[in-house]
Structure formats: structure tokens, C-alpha cells
C-alpha atoms as a PDB file:
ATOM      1  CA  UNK A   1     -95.221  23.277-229.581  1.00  0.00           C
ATOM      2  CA  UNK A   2     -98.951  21.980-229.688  1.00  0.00           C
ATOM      3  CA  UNK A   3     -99.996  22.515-226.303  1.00  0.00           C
ATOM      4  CA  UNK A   4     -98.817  25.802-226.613  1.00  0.00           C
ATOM      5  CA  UNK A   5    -101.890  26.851-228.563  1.00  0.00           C
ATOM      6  CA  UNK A   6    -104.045  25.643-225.304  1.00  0.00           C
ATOM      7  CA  UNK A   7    -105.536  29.030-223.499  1.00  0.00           C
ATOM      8  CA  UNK A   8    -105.630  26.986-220.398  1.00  0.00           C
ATOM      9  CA  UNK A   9    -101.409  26.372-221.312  1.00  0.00           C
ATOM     10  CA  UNK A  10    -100.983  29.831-221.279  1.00  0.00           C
ATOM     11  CA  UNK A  11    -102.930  30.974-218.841  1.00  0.00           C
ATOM     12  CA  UNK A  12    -101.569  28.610-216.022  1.00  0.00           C
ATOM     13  CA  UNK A  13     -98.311  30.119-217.798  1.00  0.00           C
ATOM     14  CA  UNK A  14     -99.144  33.398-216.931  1.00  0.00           C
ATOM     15  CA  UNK A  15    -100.301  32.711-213.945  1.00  0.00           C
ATOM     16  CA  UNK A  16     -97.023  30.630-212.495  1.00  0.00           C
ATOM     17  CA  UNK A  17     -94.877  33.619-213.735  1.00  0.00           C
ATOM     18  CA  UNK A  18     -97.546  36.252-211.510  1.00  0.00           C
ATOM     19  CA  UNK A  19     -97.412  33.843-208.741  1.00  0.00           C
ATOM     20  CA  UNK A  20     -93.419  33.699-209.447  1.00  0.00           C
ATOM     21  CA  UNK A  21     -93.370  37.917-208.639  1.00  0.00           C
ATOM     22  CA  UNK A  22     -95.622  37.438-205.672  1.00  0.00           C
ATOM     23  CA  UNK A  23     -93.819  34.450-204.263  1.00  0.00           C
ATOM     24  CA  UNK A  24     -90.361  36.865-204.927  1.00  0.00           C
ATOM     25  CA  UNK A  25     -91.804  39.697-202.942  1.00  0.00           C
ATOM     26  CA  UNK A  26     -93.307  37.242-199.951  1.00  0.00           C
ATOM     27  CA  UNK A  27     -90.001  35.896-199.475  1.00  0.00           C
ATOM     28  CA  UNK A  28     -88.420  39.128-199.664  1.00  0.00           C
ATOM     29  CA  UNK A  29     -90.319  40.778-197.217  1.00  0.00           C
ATOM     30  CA  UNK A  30     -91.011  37.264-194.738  1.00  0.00           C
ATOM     31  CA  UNK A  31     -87.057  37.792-194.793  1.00  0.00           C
ATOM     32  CA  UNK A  32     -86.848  41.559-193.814  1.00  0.00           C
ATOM     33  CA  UNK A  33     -89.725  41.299-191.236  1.00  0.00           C
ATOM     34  CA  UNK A  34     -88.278  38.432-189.716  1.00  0.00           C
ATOM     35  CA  UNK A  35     -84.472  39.484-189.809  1.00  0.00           C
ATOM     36  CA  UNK A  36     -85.449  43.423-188.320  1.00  0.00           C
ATOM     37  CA  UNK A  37     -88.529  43.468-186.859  1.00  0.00           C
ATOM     38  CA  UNK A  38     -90.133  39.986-185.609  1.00  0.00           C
ATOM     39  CA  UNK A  39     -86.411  38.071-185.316  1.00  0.00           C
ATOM     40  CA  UNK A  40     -86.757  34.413-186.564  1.00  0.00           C
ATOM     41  CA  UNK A  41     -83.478  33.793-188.419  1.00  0.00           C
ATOM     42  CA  UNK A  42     -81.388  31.408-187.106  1.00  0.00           C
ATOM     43  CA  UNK A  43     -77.519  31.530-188.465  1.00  0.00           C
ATOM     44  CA  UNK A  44     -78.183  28.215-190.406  1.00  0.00           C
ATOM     45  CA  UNK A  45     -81.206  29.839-192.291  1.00  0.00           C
ATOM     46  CA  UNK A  46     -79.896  30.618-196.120  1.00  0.00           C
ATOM     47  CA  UNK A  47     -80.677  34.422-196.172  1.00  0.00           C
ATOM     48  CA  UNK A  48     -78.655  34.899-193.209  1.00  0.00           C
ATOM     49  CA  UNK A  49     -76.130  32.684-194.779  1.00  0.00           C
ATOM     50  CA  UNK A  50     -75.696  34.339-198.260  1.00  0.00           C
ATOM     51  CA  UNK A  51     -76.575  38.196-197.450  1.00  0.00           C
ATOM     52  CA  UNK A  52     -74.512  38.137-194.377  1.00  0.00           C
ATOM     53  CA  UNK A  53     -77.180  39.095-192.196  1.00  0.00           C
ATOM     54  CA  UNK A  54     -76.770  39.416-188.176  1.00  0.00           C
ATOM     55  CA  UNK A  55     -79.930  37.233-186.924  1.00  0.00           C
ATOM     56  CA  UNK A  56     -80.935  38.047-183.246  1.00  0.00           C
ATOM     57  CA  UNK A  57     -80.968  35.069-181.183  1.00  0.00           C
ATOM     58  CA  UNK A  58     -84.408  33.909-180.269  1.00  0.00           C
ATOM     59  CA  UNK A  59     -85.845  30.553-178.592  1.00  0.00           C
ATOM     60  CA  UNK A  60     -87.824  28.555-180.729  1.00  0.00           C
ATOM     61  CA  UNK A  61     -91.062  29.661-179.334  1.00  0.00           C
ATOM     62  CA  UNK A  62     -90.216  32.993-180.261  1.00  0.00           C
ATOM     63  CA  UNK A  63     -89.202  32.370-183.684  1.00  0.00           C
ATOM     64  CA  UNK A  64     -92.025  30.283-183.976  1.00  0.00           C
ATOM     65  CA  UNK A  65     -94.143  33.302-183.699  1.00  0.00           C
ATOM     66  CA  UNK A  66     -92.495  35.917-185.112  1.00  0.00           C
ATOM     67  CA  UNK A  67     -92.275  33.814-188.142  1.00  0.00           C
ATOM     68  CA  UNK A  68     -95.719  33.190-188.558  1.00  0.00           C
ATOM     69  CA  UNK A  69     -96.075  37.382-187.948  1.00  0.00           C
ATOM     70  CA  UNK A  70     -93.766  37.430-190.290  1.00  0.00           C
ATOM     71  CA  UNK A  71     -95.527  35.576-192.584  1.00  0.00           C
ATOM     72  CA  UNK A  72     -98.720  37.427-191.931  1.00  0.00           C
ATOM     73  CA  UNK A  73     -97.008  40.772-192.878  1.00  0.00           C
ATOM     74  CA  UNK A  74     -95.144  39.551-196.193  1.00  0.00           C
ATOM     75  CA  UNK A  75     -99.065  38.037-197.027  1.00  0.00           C
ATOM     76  CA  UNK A  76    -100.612  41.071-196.720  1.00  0.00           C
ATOM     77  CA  UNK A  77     -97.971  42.858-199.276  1.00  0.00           C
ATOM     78  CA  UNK A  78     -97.562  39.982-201.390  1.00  0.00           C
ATOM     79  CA  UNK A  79    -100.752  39.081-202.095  1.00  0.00           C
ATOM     80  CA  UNK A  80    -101.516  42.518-203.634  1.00  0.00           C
ATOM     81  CA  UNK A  81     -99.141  42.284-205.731  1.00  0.00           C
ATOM     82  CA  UNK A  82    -100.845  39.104-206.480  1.00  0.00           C
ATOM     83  CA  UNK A  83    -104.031  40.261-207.030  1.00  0.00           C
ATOM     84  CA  UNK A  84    -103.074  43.008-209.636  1.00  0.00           C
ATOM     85  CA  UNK A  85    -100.644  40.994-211.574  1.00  0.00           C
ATOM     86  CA  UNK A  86    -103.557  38.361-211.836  1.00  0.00           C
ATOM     87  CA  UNK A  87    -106.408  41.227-212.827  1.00  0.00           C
ATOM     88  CA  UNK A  88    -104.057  42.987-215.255  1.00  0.00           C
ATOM     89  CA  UNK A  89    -102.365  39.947-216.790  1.00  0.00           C
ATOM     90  CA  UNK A  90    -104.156  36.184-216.314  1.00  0.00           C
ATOM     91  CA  UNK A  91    -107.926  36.163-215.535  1.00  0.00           C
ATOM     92  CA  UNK A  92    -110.985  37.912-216.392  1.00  0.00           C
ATOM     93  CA  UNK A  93    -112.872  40.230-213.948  1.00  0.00           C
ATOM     94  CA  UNK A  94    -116.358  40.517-214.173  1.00  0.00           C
ATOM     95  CA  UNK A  95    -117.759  38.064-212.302  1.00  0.00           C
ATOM     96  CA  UNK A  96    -118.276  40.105-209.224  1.00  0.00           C
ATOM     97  CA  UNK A  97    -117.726  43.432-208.376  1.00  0.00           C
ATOM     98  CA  UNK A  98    -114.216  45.066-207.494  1.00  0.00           C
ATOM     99  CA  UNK A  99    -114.837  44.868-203.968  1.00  0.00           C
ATOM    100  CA  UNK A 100    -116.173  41.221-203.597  1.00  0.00           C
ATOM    101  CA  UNK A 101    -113.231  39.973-205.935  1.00  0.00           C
ATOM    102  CA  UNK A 102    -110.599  41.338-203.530  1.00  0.00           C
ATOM    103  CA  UNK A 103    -112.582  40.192-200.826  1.00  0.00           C
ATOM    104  CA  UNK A 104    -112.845  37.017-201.975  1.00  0.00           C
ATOM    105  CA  UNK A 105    -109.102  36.742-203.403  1.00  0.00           C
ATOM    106  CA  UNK A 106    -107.922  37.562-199.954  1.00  0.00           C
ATOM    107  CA  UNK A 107    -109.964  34.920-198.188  1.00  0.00           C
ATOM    108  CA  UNK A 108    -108.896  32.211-200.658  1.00  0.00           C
ATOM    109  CA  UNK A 109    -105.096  32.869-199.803  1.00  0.00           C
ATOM    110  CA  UNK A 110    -106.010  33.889-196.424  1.00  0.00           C
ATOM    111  CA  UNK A 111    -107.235  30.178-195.856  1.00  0.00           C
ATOM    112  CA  UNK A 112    -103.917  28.804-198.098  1.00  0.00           C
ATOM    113  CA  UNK A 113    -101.963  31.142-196.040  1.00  0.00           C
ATOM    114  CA  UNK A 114    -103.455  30.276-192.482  1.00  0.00           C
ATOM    115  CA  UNK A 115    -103.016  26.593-192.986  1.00  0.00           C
ATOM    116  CA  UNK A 116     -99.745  27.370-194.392  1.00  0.00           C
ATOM    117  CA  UNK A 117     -98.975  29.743-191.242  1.00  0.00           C
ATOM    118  CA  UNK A 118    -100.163  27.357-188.863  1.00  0.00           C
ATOM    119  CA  UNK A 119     -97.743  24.087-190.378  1.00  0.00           C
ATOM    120  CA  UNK A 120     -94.911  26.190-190.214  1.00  0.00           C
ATOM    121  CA  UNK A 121     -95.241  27.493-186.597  1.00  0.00           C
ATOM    122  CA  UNK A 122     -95.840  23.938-185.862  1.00  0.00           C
ATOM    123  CA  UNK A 123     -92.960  22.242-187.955  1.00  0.00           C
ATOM    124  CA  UNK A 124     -90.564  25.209-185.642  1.00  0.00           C
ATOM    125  CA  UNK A 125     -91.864  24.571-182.804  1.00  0.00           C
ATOM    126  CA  UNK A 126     -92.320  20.549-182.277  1.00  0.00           C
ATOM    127  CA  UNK A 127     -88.961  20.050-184.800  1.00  0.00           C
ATOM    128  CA  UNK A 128     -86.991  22.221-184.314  1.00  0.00           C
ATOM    129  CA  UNK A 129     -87.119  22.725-188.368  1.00  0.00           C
ATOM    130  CA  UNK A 130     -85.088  25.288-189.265  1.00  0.00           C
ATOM    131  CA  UNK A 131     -87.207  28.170-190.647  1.00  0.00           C
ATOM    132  CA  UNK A 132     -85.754  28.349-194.158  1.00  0.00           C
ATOM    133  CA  UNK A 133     -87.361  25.066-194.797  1.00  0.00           C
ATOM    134  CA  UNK A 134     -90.762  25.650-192.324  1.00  0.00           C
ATOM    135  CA  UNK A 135     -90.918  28.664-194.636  1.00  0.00           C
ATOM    136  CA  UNK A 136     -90.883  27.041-197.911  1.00  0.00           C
ATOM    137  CA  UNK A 137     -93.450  23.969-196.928  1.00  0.00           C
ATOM    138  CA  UNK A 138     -95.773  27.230-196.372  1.00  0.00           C
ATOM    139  CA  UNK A 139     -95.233  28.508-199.873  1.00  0.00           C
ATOM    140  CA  UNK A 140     -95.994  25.144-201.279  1.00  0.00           C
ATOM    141  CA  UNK A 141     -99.132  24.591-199.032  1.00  0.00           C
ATOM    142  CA  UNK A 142    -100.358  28.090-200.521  1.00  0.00           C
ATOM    143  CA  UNK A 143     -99.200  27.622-204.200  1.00  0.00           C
ATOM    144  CA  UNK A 144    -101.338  24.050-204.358  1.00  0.00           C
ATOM    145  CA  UNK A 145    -104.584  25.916-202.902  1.00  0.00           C
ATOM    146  CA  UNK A 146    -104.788  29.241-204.759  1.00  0.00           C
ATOM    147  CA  UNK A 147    -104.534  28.895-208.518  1.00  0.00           C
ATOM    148  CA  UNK A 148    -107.856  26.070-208.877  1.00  0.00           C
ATOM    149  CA  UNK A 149    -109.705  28.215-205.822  1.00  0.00           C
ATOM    150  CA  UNK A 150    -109.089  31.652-207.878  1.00  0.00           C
ATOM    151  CA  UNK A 151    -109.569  30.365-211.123  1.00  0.00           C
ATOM    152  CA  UNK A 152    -113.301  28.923-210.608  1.00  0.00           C
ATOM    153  CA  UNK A 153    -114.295  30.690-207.713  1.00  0.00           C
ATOM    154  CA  UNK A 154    -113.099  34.645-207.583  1.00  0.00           C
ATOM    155  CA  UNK A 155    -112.551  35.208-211.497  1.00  0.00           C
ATOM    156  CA  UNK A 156    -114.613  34.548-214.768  1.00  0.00           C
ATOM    157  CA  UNK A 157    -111.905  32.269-216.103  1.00  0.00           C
END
């Protein structure tokens, strides 16, 4: 395979695999924040579905904050993991100093994550969308933001 021999291949490689982990651990915790701490499961969502999970019953208003708390909390986690996986395994560092690169790798999915946040609260709240599906048009706002932003704005390349 040609293209295989591309850095740029690889690297976006690498970096859909790191984003793969991160994205596993967001939903993981988005799931356990929102099923025992902020309630925002609803009976229809799939985790409650296929883990047998007892959602508390909240109006959409509710859920429609909790779940962006929820989101908030599983960000906070997830992007870590994030930010290591992509240090140790996908870009370069160098091109600022430790503390600047987190800074700045937390803004750039801070502002992915925000908009992402904010159309999900919104899709609960005026649709009634059930928050398995708000949930993943968040993930996909984020995921088509962070990889260009990172790549030629917080790392070397």
C-alpha cells in the first residue's frame, strides 16, 4: 500500500486511533456522570438499553443540563488522555513550552467542545432529541475541529 509510506498517512493514523481512546473514555465517563450523578438518560438512550441501567427520570430541561455537565466532566478527563496519547505517540512537542501546549490543547477542544456542548443542549431541549444521538452530533462537531487546529497550531507537526 503506497500511501502507506505517506508520514502525513500515518500520522492522521495515529492520531484517529488516540482520538479513538479519548473518544472511548468521553463516552464512558459522559455515560457514568450522566447515569449517577447529573441524570440525563432517558430509557430509550442505548447505554441504558444494553447495560441495563436504571435512568432517573428528568424533564428535558434538566437533562438538557446535566448533559452538557456531563459533557463538561467527561471533557476534562478525556481530553487528558488526549493530550498524552497525542505527545507520546502522534506529534512533535517543541514548539512551545509544556505549559502553553496544554494550555493551548485545552482551548482548542475547549472551543470544539463548547460549540459541541452548546448544539447538544440545544438539539435536547428544542427537539426533544434523545441524548444518545445529541451526544454523538457533539463528538462529531469536536472530532472535525481538533485534529487541523492541533496539528498546525499547538504542535510542531
Amino acid at each position: 500500500m503506497p500511501f502507506l509510506d505517506n508520514p502525513a498517512v500515518i500520522q492522521f493514523i495515529k492520531y484517529a486511533l488516540t482520538g479513538g481512546l479519548a473518544t472511548a473514555v468521553h463516552i464512558v465517563i459522559f455515560h457514568l456522570v450522566c447515569w449517577k450523578i447529573f441524570p440525563a438518560l432517558q430509557a430509550e438512550d442505548l447505554a441504558v438499553k444494553y447495560l441495563h441501567l436504571n435512568p432517573a427520570g428528568v424533564d428535558n430541561k434538566t437533562r438538557s443540563r446535566n448533559s452538557m455537565l456531563g459533557n463538561f466532566t467527561a471533557f476534562l478527563i478525556s481530553n487528558m488522555v488526549a493530550y498524552i496519547t497525542n505527545v507520546l505517540w502522534v506529534f512533535q512537542g517543541g514548539r512551545h513550552t509544556f505549559f502553553v501546549e496544554l494550555l493551548l490543547f485545552y482551548a482548542v477542544s475547549g472551543i470544539s467542545i463548547f460549540l459541541g456542548t452548546i448544539l447538544m443542549g440545544w438539539l435536547i431541549r428544542r427537539f426533544n432529541v434523545l441524548t444518545t444521538w445529541a451526544f454523538a452530533c457533539n463528538i462529531f462537531t469536536s472530532v472535525m475541529i481538533n485534529y487541523a487546529l492541533r496539528k498546525f497550531f499547538i504542535f510542531a507537526g
